[in-house]
Protein backbone atom coordinates (compact mmCIF):
# COMPACT_ATOMS: atom_id res chain seq x y z
CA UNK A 1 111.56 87.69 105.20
CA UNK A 2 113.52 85.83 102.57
CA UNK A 3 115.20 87.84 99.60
CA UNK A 4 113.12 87.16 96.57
CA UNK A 5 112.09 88.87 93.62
CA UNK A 6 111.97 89.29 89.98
CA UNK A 7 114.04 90.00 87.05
CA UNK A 8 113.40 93.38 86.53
CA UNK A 9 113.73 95.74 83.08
CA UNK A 10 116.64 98.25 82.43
CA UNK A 11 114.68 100.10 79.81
CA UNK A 12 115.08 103.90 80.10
CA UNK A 13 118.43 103.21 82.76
CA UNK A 14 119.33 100.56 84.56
CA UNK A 15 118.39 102.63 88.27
CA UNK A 16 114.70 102.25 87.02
CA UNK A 17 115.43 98.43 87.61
CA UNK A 18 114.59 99.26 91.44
CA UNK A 19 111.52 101.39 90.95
CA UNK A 20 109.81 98.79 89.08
CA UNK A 21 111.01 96.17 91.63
CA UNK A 22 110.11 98.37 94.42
CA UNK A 23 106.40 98.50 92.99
CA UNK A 24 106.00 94.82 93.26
CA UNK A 25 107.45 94.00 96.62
CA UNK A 26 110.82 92.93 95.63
CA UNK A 27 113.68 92.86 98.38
CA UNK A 28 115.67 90.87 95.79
CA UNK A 29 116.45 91.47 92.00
CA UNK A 30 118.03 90.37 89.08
CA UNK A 31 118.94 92.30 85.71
CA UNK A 32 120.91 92.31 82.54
CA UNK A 33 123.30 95.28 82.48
CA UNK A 34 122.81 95.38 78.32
CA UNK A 35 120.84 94.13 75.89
CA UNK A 36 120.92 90.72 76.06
CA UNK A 37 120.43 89.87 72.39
CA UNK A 38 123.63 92.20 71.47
CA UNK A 39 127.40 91.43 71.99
CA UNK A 40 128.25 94.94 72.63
CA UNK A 41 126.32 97.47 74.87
CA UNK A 42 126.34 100.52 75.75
CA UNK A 43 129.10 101.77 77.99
CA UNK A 44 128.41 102.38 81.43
CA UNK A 45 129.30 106.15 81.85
CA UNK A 46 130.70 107.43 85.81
CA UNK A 47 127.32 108.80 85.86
CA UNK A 48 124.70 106.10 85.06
CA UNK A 49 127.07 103.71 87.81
CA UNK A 50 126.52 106.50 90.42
CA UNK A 51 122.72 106.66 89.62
CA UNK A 52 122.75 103.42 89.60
CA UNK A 53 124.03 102.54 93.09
CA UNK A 54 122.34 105.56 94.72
CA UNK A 55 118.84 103.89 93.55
CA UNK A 56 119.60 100.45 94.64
CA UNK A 57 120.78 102.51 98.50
CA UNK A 58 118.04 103.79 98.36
CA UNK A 59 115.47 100.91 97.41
CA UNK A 60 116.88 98.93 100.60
CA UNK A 61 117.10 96.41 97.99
CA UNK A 62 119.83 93.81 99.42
CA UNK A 63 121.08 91.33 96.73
CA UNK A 64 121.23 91.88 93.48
CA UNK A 65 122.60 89.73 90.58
CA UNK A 66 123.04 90.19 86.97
CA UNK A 67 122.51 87.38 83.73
CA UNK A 68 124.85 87.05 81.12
CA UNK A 69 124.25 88.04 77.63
CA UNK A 70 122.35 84.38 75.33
CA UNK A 71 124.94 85.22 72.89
CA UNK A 72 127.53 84.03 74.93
CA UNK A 73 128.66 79.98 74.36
CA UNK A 74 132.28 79.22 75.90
CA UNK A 75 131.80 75.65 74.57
CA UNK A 76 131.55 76.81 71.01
CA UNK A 77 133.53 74.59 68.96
CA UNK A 78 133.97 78.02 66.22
CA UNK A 79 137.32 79.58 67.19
CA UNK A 80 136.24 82.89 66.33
CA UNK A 81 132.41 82.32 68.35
CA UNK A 82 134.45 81.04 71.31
CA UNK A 83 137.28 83.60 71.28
CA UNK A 84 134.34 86.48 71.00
CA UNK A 85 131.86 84.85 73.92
CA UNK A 86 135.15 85.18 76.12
CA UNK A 87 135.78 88.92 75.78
CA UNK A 88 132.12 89.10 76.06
CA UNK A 89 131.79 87.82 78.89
CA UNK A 90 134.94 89.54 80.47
CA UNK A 91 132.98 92.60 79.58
CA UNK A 92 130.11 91.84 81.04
CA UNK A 93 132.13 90.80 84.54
CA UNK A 94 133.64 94.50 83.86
CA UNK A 95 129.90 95.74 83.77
CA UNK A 96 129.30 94.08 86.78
CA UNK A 97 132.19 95.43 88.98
CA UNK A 98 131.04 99.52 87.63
CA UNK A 99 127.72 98.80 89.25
CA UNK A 100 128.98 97.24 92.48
CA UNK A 101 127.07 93.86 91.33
CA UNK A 102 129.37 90.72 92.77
CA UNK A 103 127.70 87.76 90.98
CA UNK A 104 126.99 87.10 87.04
CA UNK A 105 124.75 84.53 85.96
CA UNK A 106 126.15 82.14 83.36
CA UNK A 107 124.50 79.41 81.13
CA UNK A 108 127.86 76.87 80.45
CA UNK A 109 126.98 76.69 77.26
CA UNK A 110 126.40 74.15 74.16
CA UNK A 111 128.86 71.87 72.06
CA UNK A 112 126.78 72.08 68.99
CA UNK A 113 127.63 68.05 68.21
CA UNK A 114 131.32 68.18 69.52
CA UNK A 115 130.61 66.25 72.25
CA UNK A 116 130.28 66.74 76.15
CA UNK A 117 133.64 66.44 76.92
CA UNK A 118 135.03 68.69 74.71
CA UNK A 119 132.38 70.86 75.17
CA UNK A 120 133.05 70.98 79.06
CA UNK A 121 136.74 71.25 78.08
CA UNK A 122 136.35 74.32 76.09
CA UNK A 123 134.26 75.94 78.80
CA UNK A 124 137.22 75.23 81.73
CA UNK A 125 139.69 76.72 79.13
CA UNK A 126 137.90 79.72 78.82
CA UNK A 127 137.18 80.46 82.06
CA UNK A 128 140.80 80.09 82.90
CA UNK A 129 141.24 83.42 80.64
CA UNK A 130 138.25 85.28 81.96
CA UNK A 131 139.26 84.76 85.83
CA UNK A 132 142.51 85.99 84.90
CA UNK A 133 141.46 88.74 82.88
CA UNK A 134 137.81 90.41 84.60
CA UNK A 135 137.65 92.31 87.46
CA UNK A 136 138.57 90.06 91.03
CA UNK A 137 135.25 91.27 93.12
CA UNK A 138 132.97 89.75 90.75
CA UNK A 139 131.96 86.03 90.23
CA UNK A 140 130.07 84.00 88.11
CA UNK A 141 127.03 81.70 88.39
CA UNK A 142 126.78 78.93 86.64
CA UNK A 143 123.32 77.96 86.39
CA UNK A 144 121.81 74.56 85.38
CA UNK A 145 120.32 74.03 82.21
CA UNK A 146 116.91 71.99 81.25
CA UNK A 147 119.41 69.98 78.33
CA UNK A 148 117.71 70.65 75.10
CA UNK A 149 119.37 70.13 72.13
CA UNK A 150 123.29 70.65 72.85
CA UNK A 151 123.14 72.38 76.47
CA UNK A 152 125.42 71.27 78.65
CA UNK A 153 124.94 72.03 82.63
CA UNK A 154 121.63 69.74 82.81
CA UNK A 155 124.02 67.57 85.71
CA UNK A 156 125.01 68.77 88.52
CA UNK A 157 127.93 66.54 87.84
CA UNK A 158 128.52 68.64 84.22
CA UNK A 159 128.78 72.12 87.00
CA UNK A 160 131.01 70.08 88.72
CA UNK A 161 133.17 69.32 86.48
CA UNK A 162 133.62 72.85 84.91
CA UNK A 163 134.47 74.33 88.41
CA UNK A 164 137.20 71.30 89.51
CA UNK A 165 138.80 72.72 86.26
CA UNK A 166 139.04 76.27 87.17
CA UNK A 167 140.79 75.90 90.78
CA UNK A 168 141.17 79.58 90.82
CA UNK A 169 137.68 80.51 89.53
CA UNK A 170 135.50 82.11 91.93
CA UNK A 171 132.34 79.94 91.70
CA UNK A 172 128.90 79.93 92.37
CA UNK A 173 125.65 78.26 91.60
CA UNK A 174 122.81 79.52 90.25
CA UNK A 175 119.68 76.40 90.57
CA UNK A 176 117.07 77.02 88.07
CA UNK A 177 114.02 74.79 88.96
CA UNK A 178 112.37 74.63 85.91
CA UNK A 179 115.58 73.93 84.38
CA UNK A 180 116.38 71.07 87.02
CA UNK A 181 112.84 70.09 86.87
CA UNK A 182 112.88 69.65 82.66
CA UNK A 183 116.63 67.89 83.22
CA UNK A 184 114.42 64.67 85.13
CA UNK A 185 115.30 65.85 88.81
CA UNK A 186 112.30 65.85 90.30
CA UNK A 187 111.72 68.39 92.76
CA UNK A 188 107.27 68.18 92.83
CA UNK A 189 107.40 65.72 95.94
CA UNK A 190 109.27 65.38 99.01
CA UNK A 191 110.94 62.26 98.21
CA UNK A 192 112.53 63.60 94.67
CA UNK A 193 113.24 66.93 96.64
CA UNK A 194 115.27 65.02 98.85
CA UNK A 195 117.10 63.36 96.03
CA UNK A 196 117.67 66.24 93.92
CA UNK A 197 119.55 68.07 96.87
CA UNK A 198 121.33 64.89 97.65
CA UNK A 199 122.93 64.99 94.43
CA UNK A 200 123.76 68.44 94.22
CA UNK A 201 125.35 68.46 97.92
CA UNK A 202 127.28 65.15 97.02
CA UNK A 203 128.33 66.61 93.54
CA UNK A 204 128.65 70.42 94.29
CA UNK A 205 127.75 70.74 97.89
CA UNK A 206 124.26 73.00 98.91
CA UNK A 207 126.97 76.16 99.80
CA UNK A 208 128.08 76.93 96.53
CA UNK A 209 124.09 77.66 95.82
CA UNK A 210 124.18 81.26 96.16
CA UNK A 211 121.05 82.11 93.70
CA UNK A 212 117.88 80.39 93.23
CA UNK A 213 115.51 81.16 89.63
CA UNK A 214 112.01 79.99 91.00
CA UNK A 215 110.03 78.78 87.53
CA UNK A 216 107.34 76.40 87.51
CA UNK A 217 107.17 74.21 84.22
CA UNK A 218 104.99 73.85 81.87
CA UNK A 219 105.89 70.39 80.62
CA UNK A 220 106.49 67.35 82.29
CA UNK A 221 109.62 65.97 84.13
CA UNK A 222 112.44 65.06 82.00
CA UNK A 223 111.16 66.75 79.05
CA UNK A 224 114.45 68.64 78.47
CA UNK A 225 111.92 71.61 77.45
CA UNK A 226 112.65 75.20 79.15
CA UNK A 227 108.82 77.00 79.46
CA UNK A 228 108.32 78.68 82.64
CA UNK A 229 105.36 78.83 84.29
CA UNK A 230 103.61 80.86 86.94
CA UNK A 231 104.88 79.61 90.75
CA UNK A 232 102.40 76.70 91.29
CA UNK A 233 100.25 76.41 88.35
CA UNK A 234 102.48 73.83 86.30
CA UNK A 235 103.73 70.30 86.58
CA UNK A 236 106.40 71.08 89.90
CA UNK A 237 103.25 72.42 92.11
CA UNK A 238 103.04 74.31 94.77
CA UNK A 239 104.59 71.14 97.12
CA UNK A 240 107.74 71.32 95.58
CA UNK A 241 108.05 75.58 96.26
CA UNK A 242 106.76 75.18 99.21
CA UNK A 243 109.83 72.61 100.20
CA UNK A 244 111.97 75.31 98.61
CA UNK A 245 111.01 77.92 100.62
CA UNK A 246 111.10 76.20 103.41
CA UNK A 247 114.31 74.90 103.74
CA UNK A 248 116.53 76.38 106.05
CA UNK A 249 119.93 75.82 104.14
CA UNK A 250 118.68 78.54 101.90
CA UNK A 251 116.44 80.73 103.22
CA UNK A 252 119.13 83.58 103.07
CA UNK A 253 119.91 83.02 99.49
CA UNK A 254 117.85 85.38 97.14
CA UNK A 255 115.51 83.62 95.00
CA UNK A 256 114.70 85.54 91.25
CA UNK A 257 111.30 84.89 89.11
CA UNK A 258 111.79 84.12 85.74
CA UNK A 259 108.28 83.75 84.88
CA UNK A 260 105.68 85.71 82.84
CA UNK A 261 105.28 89.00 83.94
CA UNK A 262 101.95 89.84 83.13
CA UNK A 263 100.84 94.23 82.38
CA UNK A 264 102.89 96.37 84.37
CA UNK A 265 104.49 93.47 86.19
CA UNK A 266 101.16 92.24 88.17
CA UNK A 267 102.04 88.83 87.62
CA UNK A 268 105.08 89.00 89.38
CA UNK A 269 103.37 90.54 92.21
CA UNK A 270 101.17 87.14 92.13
CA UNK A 271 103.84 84.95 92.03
CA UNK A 272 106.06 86.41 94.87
CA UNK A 273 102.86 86.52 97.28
CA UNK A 274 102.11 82.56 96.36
CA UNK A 275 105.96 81.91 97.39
CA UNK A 276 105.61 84.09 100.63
CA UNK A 277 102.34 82.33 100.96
CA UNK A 278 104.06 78.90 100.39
CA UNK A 279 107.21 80.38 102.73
CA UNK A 280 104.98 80.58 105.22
CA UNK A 281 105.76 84.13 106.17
CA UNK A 282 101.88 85.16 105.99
CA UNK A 283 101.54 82.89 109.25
CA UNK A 284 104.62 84.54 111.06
C-alpha cells in the first residue's frame, strides 16, 4: 500500500497527531509542530519530543512531514518581515529535528509588487542563512503555489530557480495538485498529466518530488484560486488521481490530504478510500 494520509491536528499534544490519524487509516501524516497563525510557539520540552516519537513507533506510521508556519514570507521586501520569517523558519527546522521529523514544508513566498526576480532573489538569500544556521538532518519542501496575487512558486521553473541558488540547500519538492492545477497545469486528462510531469522532470526532475498534497479544486484550470476540494468531486476528477496514484515513479512517496475534513475527520476517511479506490489497491 502507498503512504497516504491526512494532515492531522496537534491540539491537546502533538503525539495525539497519530491517534487521530490512526482512526482514519492513515500510514502517512502531515502536521504543524505550532500554531500556524503565531510566529512563536511553544517550546518543545525533552518530554513532549519523547512522547512524541514513542506514539509515532508505535502508530507504525512511516513518513511523516511537517508545514511551515503562513506567517513566514522569505521574499518579503520589509527588512524587518524578512529578517523575522528567517529565524522563524530556522526555528521551525529546529522543531523539526526535536521530533525526529526530516522534511518541512515551505510556501516560497510573495514579493508583494517587488517583482519576481527580486522576490526569488530574496528567497535564495535567505535560505543561504537558514541552511547554514538550522539543524543539518532536516530539509525543506518547497511546495508549488496556485499564483494568486503575489505568490511566487506557481512554475516549476520559479522552484527551480530558488534551489540552483542554494547549491548547498538540501532540497525537496512538495507538488500540491490543486495548487498546480489553479497555476494552468493541467493534470484532469492523460495528455496534460503527461505534460505537467514533463515540465517538472525537465525543470526540477520527478526525484526531487518527495511529498505529494492530493486536493481536488474547486475552480477551474488556471484560475490562480487555492479552494480544495474533496478527491474527485471538483474540476481535476477522479482521472487525473487516478493517474497519480498510479504512477510508478511515485508510488513510494507519501501523499497528504489537504481537504475538508468533515466531523471527527470522516471526510478524510472518504477521501483516502476514493484514492486507494482510484490506486487500485481494492483490486490487489
Amino acid at each position: 500500500m502507498q503512504p497516504i494520509g491526512a494532515h492531522m491536528s496537534i491540539a491537546g499534544g502533538l503525539d495525539l497527531a497519530f491517534s487521530r490519524a490512526a482512526k482514519i487509516g492513515c500510514t502517512a501524516v502531515q502536521i504543524f509542530t505550532k500554531n500556524a497563525n503565531r510566529w512563536q510557539g511553544k517550546p518543545i520540552s525533552e518530554a513532549a519530543a519523547c512522547s512524541f516519537r514513542a506514539a509515532w513507533r508505535q502508530s507504525g506510521i512511516a513518513p511523516v512531514i511537517a508545514h511551515d508556519s503562513y506567517l513566514i514570507n522569505l521574499a518579503a521586501p520589509e527588512k524587518e518581515k524578512w529578517q523575522k520569517s528567517i529565524l522563524a523558519l530556522v526555528g521551525e527546522m529546529e522543531r523539526c529535528s526535536l521530533l525526529g521529523i526530516p522534511w518541512l514544508v515551505i510556501h516560497p513566498g510573495a514579493h508583494v509588487g517587488s517583482g519576481e526576480a527580486s522576490g526569488l532573489q530574496r528567497i535564495g538569500a535567505a535560505l543561504r542563512i537558514v541552511f547554514d544556521q538550522a539543524p543539518s538532518q532536516v530539509g525543506i519542501l518547497l511546495e508549488n503555489t496556485a499564483g494568486s496575487g503575489t505568490m511566487l512558486g506557481a512554475r516549476f521553473a520559479h522552484l527551480a530557480e530558488i534551489m540552483n541558488q542554494v547549491p548547498a540547500g538540501r532540497f525537496g519538492v512538495c507538488l500540491d495538485t490543486c495548487h498546480a492545477f489553479a497555476a494552468d497545469y493541467d493534470l484532469s486528462t492523460a495528455a496534460g498529466y503527461d505534460a505537467t510531469m514533463g515540465e517538472l522532470q525537465n525543470e526540477i526532475g520527478c526525484e526531487k518530488v518527495m511529498a505529494f498534497h492530493l486536493n481536488d479544486s474547486k475552480k477551474g484550470i488556471g484560475c490562480r484560486v487555492d479552494r480544495h476540494e474533496h478527491i474527485g468531486q471538483g474540476a481535476i476528477g477522479e482521472e487525473g488521481f487516478r493517474l497519480l496514484m498510479r504512477d510508478d515513479r511515485f508510488s513510494a512517496i507519501p501523499k497528504i490530504l489537504e481537504t475538508p475534513k468533515g466531523e471527527d475527520d470522516g471526510f478524510d476517511f472518504m477521501n483516502l478510500a476514493t484514492l486507494r479506490r482510484l490506486a487500485g489497491e481494492e483490486e490487489a
